[in-house]
N, C-alpha and C. Protein backbone atom coordinates (compact mmCIF):
# COMPACT_ATOMS: atom_id res chain seq x y z
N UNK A 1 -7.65 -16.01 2.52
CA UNK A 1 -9.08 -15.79 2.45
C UNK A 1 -9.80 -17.12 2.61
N UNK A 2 -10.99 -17.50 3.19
CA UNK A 2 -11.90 -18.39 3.29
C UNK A 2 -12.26 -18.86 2.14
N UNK A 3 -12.35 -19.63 1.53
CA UNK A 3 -12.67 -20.61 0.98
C UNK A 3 -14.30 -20.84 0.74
N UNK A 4 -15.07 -20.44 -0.79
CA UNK A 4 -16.79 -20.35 -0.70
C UNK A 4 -17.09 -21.52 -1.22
N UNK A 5 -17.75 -22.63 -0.53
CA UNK A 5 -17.89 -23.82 -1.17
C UNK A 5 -19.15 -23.40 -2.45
N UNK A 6 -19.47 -24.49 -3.31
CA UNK A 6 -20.31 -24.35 -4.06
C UNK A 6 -22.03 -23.94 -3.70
N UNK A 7 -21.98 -24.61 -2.49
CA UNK A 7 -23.75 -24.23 -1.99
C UNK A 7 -23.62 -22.11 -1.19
N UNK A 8 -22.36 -21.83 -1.26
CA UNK A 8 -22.24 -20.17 -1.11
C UNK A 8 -21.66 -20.24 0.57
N UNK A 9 -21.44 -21.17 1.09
CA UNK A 9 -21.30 -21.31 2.82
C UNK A 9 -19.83 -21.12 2.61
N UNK A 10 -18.77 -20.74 3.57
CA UNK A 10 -17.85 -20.05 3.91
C UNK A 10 -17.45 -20.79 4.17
N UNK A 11 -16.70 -21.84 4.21
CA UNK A 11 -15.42 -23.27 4.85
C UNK A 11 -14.58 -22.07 6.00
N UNK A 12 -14.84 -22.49 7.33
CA UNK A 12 -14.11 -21.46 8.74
C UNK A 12 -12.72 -22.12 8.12
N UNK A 13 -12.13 -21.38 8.44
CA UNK A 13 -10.54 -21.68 8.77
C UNK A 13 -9.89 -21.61 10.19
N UNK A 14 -9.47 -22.16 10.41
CA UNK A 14 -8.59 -22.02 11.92
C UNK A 14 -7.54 -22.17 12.24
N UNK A 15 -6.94 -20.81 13.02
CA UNK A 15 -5.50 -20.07 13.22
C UNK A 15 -5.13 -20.48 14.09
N UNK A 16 -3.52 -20.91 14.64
CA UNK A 16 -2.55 -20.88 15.56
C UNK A 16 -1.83 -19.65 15.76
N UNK A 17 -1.99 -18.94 16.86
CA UNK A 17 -1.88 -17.64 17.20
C UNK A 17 -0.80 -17.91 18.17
N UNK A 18 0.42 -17.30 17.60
CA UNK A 18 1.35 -17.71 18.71
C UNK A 18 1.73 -15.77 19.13
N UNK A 19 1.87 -15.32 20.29
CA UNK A 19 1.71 -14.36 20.88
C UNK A 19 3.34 -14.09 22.06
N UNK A 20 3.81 -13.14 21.25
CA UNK A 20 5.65 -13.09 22.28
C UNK A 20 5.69 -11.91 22.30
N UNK A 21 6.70 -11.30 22.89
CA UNK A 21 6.93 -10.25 23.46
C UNK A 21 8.92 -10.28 22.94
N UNK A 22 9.36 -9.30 21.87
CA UNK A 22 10.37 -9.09 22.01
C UNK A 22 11.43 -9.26 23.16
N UNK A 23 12.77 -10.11 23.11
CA UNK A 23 13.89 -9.68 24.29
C UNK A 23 14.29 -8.07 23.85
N UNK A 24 15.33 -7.69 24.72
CA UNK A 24 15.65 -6.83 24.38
C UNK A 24 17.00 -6.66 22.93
N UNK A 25 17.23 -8.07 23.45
CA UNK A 25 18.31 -8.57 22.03
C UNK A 25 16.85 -8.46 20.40
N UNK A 26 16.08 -9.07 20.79
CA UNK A 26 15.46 -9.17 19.31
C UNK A 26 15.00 -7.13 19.27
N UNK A 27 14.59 -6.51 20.16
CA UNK A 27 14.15 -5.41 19.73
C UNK A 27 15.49 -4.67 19.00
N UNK A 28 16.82 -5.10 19.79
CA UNK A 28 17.84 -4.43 19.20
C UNK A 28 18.20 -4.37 17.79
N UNK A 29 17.89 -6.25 17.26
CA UNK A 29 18.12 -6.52 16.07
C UNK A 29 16.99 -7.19 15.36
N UNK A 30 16.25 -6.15 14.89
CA UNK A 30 14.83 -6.30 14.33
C UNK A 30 15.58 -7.19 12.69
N UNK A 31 16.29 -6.99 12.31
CA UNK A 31 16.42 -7.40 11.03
C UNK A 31 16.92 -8.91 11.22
N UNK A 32 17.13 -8.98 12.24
CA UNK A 32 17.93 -10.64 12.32
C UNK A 32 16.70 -11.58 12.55
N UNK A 33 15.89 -10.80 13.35
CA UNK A 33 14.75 -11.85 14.04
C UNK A 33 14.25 -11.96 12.81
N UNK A 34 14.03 -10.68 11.78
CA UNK A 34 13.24 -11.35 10.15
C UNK A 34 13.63 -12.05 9.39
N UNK A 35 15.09 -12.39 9.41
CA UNK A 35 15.82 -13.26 8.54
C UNK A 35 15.38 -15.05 9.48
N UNK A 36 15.80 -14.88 10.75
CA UNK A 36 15.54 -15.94 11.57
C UNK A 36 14.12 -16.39 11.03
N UNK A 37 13.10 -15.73 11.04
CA UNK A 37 11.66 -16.12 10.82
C UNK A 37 11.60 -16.33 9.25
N UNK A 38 12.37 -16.05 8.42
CA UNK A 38 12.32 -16.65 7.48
C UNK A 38 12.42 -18.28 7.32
N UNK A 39 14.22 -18.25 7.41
CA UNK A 39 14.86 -19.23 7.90
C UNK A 39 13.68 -20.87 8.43
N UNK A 40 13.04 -19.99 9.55
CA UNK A 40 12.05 -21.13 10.30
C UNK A 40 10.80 -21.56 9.01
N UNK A 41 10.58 -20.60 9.10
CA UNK A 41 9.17 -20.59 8.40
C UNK A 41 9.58 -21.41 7.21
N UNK A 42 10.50 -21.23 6.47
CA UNK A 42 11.21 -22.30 5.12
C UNK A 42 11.16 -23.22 5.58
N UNK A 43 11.98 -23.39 6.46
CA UNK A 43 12.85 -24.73 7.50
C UNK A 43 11.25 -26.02 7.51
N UNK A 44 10.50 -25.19 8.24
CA UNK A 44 9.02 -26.04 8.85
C UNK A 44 8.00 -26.15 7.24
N UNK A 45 8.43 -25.55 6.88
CA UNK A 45 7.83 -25.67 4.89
C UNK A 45 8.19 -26.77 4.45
N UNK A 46 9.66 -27.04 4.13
CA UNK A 46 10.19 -27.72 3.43
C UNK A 46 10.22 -29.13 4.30
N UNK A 47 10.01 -29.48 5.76
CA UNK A 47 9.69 -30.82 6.35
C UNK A 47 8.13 -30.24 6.91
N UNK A 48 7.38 -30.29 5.62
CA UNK A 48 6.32 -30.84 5.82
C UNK A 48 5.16 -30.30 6.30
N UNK A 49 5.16 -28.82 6.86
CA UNK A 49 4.17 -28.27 7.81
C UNK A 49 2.85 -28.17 6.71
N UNK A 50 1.92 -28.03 7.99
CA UNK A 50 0.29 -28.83 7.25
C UNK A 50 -0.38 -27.24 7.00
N UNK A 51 0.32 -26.44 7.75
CA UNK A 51 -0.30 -24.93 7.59
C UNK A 51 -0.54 -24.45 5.72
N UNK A 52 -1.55 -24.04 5.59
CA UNK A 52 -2.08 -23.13 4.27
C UNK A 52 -1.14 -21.68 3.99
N UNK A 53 -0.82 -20.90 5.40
CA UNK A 53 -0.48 -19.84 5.24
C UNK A 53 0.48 -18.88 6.57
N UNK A 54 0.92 -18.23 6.51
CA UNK A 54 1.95 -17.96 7.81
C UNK A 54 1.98 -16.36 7.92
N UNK A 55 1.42 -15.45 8.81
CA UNK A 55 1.73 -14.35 8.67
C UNK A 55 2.29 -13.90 10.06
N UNK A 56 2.92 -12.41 10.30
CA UNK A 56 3.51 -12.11 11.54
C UNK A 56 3.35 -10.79 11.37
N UNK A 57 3.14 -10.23 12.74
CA UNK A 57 2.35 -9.25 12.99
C UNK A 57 3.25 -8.50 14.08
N UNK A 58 3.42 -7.24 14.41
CA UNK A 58 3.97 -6.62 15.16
C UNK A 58 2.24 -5.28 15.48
N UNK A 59 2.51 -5.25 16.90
CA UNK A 59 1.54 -4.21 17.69
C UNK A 59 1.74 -3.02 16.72
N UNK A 60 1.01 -2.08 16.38
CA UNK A 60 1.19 -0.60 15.88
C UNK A 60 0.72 -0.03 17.05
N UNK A 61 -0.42 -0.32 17.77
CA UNK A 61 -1.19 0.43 18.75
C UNK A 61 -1.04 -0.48 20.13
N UNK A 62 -0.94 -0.43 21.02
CA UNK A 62 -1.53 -0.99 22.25
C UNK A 62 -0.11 -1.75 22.98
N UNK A 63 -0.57 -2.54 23.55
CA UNK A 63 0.30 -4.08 24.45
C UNK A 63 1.77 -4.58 22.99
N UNK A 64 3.24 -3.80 22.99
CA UNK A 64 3.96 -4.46 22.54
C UNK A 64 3.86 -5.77 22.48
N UNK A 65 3.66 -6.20 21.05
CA UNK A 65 4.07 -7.84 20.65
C UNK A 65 4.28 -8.52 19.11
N UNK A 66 4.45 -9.41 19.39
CA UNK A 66 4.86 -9.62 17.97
C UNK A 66 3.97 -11.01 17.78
N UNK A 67 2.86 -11.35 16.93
CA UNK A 67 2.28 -12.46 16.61
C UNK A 67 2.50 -13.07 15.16
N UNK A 68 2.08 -13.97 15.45
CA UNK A 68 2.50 -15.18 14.15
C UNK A 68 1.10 -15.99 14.00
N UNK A 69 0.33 -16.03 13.03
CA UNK A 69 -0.98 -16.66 12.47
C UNK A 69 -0.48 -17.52 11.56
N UNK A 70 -0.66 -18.38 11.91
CA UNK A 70 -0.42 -20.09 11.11
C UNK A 70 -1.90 -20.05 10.70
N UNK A 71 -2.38 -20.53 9.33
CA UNK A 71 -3.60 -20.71 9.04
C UNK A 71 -3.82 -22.48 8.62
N UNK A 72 -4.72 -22.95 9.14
CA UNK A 72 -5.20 -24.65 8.70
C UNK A 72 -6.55 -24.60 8.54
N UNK A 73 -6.49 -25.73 7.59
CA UNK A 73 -8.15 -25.90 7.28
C UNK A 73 -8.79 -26.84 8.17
N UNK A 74 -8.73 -27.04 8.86
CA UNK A 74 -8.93 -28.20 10.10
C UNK A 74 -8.23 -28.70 11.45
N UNK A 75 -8.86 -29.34 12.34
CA UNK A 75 -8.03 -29.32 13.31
C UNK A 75 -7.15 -30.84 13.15
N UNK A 76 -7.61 -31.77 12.12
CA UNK A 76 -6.97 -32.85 11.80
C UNK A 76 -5.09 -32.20 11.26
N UNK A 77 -5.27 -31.31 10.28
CA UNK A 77 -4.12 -30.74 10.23
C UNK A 77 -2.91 -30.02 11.24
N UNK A 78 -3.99 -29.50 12.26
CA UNK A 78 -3.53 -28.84 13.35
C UNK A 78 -2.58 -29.94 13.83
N UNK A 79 -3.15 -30.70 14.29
CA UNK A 79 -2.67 -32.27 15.22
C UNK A 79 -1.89 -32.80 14.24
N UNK A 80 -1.45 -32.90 13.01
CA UNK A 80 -0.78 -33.78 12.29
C UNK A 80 0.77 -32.22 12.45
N UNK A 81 0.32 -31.24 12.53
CA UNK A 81 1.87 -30.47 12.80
C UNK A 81 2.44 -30.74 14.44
N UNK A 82 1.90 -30.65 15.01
CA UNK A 82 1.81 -30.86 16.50
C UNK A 82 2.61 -32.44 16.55
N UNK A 83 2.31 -33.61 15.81
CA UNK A 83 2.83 -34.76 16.19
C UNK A 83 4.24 -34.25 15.12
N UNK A 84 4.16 -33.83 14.31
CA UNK A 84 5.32 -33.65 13.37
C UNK A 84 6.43 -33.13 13.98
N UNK A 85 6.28 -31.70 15.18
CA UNK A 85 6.90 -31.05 15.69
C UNK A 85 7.59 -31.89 16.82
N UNK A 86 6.62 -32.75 17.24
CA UNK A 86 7.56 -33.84 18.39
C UNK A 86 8.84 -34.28 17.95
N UNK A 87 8.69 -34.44 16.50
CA UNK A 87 9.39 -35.46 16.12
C UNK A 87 10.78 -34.92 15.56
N UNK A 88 10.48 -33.56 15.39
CA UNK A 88 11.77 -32.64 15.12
C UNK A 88 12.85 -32.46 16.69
N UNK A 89 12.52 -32.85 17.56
CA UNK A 89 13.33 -32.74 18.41
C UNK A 89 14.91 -33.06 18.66
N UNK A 90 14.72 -34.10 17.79
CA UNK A 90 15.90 -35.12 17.58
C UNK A 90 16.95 -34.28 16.78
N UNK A 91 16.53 -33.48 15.68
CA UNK A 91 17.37 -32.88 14.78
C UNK A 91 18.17 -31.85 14.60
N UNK A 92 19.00 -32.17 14.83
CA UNK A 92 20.09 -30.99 15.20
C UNK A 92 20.24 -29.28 14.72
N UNK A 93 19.39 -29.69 13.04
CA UNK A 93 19.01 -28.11 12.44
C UNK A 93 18.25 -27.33 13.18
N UNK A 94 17.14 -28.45 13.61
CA UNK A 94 15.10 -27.80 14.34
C UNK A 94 16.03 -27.28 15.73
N UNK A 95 17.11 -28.09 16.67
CA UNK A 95 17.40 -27.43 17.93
C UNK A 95 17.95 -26.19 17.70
N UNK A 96 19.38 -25.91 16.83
CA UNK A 96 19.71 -24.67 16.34
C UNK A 96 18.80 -23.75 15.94
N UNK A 97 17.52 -23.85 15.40
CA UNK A 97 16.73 -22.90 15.13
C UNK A 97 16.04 -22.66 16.15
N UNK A 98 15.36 -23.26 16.85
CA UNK A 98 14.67 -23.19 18.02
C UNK A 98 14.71 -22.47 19.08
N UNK A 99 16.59 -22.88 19.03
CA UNK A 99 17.29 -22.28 20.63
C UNK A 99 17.77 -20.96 20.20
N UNK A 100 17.71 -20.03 19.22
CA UNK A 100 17.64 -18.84 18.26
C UNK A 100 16.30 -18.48 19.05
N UNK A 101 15.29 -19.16 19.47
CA UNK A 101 14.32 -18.22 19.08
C UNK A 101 13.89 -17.44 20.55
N UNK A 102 14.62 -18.49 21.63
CA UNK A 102 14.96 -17.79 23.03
C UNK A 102 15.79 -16.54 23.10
N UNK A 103 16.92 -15.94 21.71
CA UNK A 103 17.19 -14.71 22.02
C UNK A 103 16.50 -13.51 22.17
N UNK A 104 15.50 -14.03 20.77
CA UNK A 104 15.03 -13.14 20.33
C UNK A 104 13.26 -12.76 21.05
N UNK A 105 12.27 -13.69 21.33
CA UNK A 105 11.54 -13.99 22.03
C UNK A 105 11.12 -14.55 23.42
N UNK A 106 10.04 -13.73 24.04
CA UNK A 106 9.54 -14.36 25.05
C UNK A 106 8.02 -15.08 24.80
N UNK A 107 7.82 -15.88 24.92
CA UNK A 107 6.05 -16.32 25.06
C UNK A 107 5.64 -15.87 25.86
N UNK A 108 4.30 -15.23 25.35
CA UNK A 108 3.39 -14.21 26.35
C UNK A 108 2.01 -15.49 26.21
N UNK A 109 2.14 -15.92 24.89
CA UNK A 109 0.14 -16.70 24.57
C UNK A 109 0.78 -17.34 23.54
N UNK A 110 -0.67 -18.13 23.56
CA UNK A 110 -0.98 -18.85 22.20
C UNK A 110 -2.33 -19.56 22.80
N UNK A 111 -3.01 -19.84 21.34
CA UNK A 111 -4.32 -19.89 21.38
C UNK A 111 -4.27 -20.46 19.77
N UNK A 112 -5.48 -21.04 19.82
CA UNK A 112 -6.53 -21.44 18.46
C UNK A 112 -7.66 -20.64 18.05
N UNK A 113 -8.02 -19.90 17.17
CA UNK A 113 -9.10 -19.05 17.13
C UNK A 113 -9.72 -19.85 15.73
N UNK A 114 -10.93 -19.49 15.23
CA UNK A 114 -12.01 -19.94 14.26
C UNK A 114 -12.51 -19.08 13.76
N UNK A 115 -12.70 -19.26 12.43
CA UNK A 115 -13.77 -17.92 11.96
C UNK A 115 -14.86 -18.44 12.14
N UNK A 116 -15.99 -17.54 12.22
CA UNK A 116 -17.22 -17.86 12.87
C UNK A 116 -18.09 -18.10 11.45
N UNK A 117 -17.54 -17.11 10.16
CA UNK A 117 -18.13 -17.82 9.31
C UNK A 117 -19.80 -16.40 8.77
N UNK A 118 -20.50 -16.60 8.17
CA UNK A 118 -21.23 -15.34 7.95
C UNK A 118 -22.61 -15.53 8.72
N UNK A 119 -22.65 -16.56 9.45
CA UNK A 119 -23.84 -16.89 11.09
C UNK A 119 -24.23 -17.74 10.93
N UNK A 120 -24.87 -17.89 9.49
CA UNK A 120 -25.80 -18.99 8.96
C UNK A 120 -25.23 -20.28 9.31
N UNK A 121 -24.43 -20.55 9.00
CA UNK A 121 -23.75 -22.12 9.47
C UNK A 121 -22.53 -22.32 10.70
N UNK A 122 -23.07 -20.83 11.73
CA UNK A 122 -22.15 -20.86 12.85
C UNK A 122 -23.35 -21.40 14.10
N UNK A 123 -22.65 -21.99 14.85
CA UNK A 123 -23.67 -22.34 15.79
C UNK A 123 -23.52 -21.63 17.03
N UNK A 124 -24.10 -22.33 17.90
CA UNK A 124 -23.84 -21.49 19.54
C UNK A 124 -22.79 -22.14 20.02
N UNK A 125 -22.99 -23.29 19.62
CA UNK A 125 -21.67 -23.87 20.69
C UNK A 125 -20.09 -23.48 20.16
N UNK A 126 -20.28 -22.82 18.90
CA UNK A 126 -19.04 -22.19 18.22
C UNK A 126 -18.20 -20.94 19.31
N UNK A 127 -19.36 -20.54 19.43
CA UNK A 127 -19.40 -19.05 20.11
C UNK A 127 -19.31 -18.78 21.55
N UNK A 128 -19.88 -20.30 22.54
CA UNK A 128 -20.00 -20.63 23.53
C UNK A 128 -18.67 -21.09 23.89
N UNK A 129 -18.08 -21.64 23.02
CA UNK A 129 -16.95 -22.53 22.92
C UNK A 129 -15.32 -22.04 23.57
């Protein structure tokens, strides 16, 4: 949930929306890909990730997919996971998990979204943006 500062204004939060499309291996083994996304989601916890909150989402209605909402309070945080993630390359656990995630997933998107907030302290160029 958003965050009500003391003057009653809404602190936006802003999501990393990562957007895949099941292989046919992950649709087969729905329970592995949840253990795997555990696994990660700990893994990127415990070195450090700047995210507030982590949720994952599967389609009920429409375009099969499976999304993942990383929540940050800023885009300074955003960029401090982003340089962090470079730096996992090297590590032999982050590749094993990683190269897991080509069984199970395809990338369809990803995007940054913003809450706009309750108007009063949203601007145009938010919206324009």
């Amino acid at each position: 949930m958003a965050e009500v500062a003391e003057d009653c204004s809404v602190k936006a939060m802003m999501y990393l929306v990562i957007i895949e499309k099941l292989t046919p291996e992950g649709k087969k083994n729905i329970q592995e890909v949840l253990k795997w996304q555990k696994r990660l989601d700990e893994w990127l916890m415990s070195h450090g990730a700047t995210w507030k909150s982590v949720k994952h989402y599967v389609t009920a209605i429409g375009e099969p997919a499976y999304e993942t909402w990383l929540e940050y309070p800023n885009y300074a945080a955003f960029d401090e996971d982003q340089e962090r993630a470079k730096r996992f390359s090297t590590n032999p656990e982050w590749q094993k998990l990683i190269s897991q995630a080509n069984q199970f997933f395809e990338r369809v998107n990803s995007k940054v979204v913003k809450e706009i907030g309750t108007g009063l302290e949203t601007t145009d160029s938010e919206i324009e943006a």
